[in-house]
PDB file of N, CA and C in Angstrom:
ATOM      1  N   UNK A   1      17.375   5.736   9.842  1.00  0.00           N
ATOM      2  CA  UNK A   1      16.379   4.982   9.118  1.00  0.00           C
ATOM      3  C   UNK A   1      15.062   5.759   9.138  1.00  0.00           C
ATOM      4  N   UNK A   2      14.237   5.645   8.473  1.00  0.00           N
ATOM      5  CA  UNK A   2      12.764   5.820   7.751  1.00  0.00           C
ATOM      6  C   UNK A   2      11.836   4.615   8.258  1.00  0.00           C
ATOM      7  N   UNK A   3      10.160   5.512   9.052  1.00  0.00           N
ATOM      8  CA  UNK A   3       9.394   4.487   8.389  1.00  0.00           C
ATOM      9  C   UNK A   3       8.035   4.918   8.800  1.00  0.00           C
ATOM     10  N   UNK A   4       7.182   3.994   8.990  1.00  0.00           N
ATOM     11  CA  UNK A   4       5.826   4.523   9.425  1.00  0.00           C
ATOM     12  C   UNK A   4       5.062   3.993  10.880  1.00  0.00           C
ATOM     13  N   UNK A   5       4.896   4.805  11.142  1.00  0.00           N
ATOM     14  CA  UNK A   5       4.346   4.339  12.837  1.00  0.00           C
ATOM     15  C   UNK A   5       3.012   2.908  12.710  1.00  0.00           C
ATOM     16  N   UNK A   6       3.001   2.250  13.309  1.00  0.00           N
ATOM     17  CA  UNK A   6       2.065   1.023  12.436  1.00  0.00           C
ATOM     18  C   UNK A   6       0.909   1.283  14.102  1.00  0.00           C
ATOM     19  N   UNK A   7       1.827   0.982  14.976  1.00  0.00           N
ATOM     20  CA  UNK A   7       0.260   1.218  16.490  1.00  0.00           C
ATOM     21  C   UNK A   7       1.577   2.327  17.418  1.00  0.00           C
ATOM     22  N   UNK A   8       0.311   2.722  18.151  1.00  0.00           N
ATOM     23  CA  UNK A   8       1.003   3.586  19.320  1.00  0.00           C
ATOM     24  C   UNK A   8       0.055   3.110  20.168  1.00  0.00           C
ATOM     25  N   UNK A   9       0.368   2.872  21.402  1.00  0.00           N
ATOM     26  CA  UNK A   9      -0.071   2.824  22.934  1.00  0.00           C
ATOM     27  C   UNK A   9      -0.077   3.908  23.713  1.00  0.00           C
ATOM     28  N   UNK A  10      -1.256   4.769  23.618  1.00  0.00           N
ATOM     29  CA  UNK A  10      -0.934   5.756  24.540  1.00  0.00           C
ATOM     30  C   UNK A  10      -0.894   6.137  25.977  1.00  0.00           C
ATOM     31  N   UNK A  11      -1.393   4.904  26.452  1.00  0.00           N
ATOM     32  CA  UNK A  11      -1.674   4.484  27.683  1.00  0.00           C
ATOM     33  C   UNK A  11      -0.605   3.931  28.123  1.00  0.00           C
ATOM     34  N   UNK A  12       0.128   2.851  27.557  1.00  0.00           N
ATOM     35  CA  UNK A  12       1.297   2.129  27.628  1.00  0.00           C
ATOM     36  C   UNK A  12       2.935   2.787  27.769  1.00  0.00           C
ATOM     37  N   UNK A  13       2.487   4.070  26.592  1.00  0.00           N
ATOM     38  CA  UNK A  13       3.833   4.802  26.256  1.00  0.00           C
ATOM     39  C   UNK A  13       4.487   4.500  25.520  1.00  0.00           C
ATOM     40  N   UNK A  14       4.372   2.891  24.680  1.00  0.00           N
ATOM     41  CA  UNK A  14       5.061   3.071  23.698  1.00  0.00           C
ATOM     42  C   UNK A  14       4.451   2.151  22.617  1.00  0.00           C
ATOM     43  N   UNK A  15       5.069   1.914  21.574  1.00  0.00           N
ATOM     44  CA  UNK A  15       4.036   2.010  20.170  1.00  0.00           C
ATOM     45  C   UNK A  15       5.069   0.641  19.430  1.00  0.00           C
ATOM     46  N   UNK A  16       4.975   0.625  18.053  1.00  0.00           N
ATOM     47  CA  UNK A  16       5.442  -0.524  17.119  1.00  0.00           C
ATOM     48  C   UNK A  16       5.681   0.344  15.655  1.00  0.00           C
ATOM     49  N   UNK A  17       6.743   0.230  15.229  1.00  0.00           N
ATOM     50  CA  UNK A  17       7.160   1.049  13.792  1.00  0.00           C
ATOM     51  C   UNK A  17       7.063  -0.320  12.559  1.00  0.00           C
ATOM     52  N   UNK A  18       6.682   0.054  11.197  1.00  0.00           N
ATOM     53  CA  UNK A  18       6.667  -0.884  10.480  1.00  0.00           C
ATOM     54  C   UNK A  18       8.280  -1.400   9.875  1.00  0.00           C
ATOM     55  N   UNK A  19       8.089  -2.861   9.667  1.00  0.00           N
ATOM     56  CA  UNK A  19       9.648  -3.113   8.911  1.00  0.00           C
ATOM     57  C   UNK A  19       9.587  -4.022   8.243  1.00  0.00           C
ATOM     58  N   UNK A  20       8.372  -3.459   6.919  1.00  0.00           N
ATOM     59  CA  UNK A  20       8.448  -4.575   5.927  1.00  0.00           C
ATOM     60  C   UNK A  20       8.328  -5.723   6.311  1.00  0.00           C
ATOM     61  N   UNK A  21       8.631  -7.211   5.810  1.00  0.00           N
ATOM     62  CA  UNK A  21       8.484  -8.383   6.525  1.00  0.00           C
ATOM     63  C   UNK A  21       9.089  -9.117   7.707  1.00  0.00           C
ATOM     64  N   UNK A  22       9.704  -8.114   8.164  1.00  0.00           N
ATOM     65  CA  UNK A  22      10.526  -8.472   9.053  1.00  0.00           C
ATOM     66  C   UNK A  22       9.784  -8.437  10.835  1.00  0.00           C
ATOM     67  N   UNK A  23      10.402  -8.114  11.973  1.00  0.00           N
ATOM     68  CA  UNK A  23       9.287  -7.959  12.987  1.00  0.00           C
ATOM     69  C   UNK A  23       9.384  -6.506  13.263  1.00  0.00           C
ATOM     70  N   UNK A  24       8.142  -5.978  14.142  1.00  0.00           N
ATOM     71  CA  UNK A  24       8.149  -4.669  14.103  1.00  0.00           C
ATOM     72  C   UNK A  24       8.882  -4.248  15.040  1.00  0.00           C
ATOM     73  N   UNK A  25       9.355  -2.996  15.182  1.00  0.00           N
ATOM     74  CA  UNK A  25      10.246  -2.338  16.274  1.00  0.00           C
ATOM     75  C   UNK A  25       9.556  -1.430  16.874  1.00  0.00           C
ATOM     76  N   UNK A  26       9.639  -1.820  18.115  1.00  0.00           N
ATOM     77  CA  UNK A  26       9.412  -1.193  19.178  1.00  0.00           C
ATOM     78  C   UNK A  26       9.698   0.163  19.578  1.00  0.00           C
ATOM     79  N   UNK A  27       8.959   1.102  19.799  1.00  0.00           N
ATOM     80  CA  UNK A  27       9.620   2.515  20.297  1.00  0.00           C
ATOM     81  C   UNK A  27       8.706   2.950  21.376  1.00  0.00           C
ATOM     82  N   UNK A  28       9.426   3.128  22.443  1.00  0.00           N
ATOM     83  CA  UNK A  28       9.243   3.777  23.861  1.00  0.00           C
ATOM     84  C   UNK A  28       9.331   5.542  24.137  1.00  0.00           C
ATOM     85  N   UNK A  29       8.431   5.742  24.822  1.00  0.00           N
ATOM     86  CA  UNK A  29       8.034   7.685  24.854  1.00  0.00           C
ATOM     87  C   UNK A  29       9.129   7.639  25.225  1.00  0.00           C
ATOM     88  N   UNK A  30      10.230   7.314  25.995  1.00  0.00           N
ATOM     89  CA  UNK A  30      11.224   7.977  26.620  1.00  0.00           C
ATOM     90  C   UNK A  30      11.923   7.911  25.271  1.00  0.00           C
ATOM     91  N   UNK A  31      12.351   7.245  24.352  1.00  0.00           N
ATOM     92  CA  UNK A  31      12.915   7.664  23.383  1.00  0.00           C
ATOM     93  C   UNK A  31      12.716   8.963  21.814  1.00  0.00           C
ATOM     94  N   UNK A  32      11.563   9.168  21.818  1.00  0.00           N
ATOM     95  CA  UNK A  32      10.956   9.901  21.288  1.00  0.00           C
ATOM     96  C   UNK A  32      11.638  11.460  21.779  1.00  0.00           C
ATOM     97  N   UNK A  33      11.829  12.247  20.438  1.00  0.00           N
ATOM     98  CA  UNK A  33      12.655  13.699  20.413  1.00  0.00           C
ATOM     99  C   UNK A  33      11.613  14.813  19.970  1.00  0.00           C
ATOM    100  N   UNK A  34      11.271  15.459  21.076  1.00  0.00           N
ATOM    101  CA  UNK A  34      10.604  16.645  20.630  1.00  0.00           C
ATOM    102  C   UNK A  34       9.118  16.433  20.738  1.00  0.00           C
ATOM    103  N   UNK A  35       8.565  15.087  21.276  1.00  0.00           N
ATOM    104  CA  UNK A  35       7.202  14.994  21.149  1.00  0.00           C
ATOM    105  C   UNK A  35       6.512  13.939  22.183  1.00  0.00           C
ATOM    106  N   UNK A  36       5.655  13.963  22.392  1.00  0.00           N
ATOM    107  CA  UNK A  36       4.889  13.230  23.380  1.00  0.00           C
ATOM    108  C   UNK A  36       4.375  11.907  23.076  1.00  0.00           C
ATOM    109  N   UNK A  37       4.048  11.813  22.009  1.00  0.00           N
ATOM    110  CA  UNK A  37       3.224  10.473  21.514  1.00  0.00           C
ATOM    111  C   UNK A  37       3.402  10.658  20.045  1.00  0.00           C
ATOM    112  N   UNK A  38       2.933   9.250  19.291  1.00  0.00           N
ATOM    113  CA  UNK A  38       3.144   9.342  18.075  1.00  0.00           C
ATOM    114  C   UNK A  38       1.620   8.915  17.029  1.00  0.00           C
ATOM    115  N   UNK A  39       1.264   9.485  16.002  1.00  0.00           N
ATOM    116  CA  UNK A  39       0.213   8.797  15.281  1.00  0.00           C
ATOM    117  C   UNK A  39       0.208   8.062  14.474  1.00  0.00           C
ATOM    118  N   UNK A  40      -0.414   6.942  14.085  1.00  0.00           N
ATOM    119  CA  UNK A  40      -0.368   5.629  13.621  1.00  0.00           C
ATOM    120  C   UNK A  40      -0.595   6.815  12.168  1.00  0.00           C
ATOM    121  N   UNK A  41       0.807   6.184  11.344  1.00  0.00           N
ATOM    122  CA  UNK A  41       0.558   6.362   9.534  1.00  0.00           C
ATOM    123  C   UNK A  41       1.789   7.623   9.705  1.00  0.00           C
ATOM    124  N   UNK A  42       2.362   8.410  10.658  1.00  0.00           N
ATOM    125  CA  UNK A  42       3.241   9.439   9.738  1.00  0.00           C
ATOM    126  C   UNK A  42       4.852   8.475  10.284  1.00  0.00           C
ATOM    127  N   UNK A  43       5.563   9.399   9.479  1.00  0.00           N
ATOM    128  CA  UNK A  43       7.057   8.916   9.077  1.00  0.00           C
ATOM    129  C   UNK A  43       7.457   9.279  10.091  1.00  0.00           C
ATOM    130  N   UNK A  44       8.737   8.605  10.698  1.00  0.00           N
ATOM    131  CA  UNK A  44       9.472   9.198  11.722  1.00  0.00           C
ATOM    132  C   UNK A  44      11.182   8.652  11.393  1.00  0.00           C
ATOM    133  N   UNK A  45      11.592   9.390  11.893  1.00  0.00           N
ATOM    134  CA  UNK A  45      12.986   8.876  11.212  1.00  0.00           C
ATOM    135  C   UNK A  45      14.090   8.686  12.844  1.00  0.00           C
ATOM    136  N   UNK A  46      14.755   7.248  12.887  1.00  0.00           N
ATOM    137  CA  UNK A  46      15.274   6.796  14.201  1.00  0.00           C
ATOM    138  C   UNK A  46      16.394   6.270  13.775  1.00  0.00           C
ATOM    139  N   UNK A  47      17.000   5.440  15.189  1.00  0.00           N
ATOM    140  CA  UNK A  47      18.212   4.811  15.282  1.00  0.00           C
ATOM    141  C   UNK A  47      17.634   3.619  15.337  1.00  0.00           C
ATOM    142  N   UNK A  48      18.085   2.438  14.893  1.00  0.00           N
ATOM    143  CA  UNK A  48      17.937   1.266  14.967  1.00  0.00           C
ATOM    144  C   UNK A  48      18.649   0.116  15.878  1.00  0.00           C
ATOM    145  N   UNK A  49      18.171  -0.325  16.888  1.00  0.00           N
ATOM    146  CA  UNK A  49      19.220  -1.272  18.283  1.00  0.00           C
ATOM    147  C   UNK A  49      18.806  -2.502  18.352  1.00  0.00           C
ATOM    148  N   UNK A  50      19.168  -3.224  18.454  1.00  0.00           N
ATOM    149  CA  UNK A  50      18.867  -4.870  19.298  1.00  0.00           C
ATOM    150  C   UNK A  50      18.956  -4.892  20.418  1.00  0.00           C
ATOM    151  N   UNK A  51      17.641  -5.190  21.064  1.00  0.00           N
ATOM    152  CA  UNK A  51      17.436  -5.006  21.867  1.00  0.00           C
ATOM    153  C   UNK A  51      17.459  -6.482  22.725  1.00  0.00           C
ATOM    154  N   UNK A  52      16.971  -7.220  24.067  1.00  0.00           N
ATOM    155  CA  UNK A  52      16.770  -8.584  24.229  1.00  0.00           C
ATOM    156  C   UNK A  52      15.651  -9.456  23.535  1.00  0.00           C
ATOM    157  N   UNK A  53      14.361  -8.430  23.844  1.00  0.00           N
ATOM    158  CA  UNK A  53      13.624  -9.295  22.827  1.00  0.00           C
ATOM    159  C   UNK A  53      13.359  -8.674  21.205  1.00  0.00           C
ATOM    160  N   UNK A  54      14.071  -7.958  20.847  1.00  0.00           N
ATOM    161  CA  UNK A  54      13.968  -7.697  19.478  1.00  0.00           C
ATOM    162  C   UNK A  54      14.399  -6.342  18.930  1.00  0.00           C
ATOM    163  N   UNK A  55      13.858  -5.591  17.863  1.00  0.00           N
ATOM    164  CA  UNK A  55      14.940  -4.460  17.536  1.00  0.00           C
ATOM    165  C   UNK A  55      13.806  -3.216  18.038  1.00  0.00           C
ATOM    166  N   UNK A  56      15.015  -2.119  18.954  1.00  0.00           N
ATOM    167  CA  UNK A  56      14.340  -0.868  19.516  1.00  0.00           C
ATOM    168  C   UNK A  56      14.924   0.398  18.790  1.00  0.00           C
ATOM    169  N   UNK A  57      13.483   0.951  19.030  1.00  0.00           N
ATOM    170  CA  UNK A  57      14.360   2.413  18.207  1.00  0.00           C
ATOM    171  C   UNK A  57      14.651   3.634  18.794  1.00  0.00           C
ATOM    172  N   UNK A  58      15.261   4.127  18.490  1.00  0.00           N
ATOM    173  CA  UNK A  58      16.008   5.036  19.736  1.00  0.00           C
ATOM    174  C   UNK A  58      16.019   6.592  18.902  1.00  0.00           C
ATOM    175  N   UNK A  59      16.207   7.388  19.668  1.00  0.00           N
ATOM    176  CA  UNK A  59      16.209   8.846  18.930  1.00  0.00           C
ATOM    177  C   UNK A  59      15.122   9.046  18.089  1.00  0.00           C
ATOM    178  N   UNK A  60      14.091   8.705  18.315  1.00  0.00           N
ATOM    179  CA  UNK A  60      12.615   8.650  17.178  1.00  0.00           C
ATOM    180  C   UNK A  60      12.062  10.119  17.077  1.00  0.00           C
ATOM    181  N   UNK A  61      12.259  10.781  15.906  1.00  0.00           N
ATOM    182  CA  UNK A  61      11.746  12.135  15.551  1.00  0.00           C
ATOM    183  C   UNK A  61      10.869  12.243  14.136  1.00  0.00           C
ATOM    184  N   UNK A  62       9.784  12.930  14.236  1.00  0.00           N
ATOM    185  CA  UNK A  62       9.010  13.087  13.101  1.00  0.00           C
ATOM    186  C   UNK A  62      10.380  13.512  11.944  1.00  0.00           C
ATOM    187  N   UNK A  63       9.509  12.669  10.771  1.00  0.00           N
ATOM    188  CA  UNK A  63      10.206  13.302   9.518  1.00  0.00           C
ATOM    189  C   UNK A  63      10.145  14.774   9.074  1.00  0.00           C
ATOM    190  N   UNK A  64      11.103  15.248   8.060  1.00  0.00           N
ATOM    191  CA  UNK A  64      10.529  16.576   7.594  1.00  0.00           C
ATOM    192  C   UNK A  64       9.122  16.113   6.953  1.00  0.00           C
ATOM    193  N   UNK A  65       9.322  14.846   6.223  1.00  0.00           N
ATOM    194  CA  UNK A  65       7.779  14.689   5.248  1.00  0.00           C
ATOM    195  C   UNK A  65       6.764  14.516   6.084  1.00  0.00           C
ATOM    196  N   UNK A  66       6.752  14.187   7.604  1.00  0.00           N
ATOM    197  CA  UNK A  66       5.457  14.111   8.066  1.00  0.00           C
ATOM    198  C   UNK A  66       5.356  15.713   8.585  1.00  0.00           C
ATOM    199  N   UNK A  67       6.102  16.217   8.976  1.00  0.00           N
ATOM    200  CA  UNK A  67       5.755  17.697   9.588  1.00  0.00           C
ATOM    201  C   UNK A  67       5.395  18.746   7.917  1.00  0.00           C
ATOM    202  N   UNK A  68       5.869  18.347   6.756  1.00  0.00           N
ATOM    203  CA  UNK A  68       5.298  19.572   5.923  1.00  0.00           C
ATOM    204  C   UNK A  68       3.750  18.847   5.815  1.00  0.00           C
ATOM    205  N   UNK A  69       3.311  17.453   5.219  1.00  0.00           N
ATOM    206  CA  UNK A  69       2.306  16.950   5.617  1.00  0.00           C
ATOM    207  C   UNK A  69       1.346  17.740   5.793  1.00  0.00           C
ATOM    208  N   UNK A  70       1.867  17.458   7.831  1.00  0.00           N
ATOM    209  CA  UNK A  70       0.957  18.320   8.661  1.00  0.00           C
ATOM    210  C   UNK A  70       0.669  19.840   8.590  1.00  0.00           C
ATOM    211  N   UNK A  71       1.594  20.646   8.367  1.00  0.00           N
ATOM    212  CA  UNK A  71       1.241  21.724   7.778  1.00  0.00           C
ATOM    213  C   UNK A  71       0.459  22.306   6.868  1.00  0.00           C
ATOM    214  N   UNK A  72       0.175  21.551   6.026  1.00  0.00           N
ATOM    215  CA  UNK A  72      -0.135  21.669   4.453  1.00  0.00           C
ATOM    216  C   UNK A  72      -1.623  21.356   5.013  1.00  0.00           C
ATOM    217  N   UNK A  73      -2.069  20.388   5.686  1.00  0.00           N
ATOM    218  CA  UNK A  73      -3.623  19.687   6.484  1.00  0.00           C
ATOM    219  C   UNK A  73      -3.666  20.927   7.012  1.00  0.00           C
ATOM    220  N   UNK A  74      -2.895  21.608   8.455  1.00  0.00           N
ATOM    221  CA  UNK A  74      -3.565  22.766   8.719  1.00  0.00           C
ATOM    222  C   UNK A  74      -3.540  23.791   8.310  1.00  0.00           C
ATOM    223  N   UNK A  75      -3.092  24.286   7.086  1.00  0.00           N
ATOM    224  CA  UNK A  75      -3.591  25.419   6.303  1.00  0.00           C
ATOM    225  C   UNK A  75      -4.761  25.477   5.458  1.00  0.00           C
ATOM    226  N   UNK A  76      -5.454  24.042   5.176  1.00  0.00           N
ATOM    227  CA  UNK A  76      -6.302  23.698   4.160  1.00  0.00           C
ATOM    228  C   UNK A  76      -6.848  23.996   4.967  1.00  0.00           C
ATOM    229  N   UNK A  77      -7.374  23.857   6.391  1.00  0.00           N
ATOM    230  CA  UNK A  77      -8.411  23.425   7.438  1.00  0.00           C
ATOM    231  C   UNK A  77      -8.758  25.202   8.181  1.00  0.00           C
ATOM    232  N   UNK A  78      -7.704  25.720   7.778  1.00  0.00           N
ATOM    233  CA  UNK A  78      -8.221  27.233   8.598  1.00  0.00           C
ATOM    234  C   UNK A  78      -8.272  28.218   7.402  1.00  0.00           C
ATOM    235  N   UNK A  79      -9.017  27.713   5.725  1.00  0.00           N
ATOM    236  CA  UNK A  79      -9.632  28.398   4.935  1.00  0.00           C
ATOM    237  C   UNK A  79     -10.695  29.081   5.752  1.00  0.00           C
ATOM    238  N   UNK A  80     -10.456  30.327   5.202  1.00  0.00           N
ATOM    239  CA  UNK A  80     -11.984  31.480   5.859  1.00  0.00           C
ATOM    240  C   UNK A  80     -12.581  31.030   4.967  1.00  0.00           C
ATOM    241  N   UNK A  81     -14.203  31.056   5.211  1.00  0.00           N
ATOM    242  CA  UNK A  81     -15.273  30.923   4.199  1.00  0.00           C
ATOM    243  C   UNK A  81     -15.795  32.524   4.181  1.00  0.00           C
ATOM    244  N   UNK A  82     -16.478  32.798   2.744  1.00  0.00           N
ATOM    245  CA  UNK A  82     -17.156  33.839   2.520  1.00  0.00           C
ATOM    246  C   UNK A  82     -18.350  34.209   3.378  1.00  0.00           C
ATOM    247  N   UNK A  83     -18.743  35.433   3.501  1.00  0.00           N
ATOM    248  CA  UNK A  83     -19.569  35.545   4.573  1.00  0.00           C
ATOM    249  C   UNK A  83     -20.902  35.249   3.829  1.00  0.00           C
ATOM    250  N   UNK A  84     -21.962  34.573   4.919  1.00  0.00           N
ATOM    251  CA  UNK A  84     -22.898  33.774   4.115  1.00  0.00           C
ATOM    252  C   UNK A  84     -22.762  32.169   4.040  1.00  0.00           C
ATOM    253  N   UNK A  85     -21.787  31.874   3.842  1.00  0.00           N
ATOM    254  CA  UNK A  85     -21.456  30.544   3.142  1.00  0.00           C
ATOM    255  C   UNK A  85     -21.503  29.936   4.399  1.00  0.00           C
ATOM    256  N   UNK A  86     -22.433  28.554   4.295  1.00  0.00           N
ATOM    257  CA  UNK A  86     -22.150  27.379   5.465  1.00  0.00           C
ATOM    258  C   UNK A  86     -21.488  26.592   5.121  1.00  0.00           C
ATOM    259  N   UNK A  87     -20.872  26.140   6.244  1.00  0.00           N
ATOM    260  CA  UNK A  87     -19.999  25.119   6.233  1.00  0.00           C
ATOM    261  C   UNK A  87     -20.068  23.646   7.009  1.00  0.00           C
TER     262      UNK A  87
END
């Protein structure tokens, strides 16, 4: 599944994914692949579980669309400026 990170707790360790009208799902750092924490607004793509109190997501890894995204932000951001030019 697909979706968008809605809060992260970084203090807590774990965060809330959006699901349309339904309730949000829960995702815990220990489930998270390849990364430490997550930022509220990019895509991440998971497994979906029922959990006791509601649905958890498991295997949670950035999308390809949030990692080209991010790429695309830091190439804009490490334009050289002409010499002279303030920025």
């Amino acid at each position: 599944m697909q979706t968008v990170v809605k809060k992260w707790l970084r203090d807590k360790d774990f965060g809330f994914l959006e699901n349309g009208d339904g309730p949000d799902i829960m995702v815990r750092k220990t489930d998270l692949v390849n990364c430490q924490f997550l930022k509220v607004g990019v895509t991440v793509e998971f497994e979906c579980h029922c959990g006791k109190r509601g649905l958890i997501a498991k295997k949670v890894k950035l999308s390809n669309k949030s990692k080209q995204n991010n790429e695309q932000g830091r190439n804009r951001g490490n334009k050289q400026n002409p010499f002279g030019v303030m920025t």
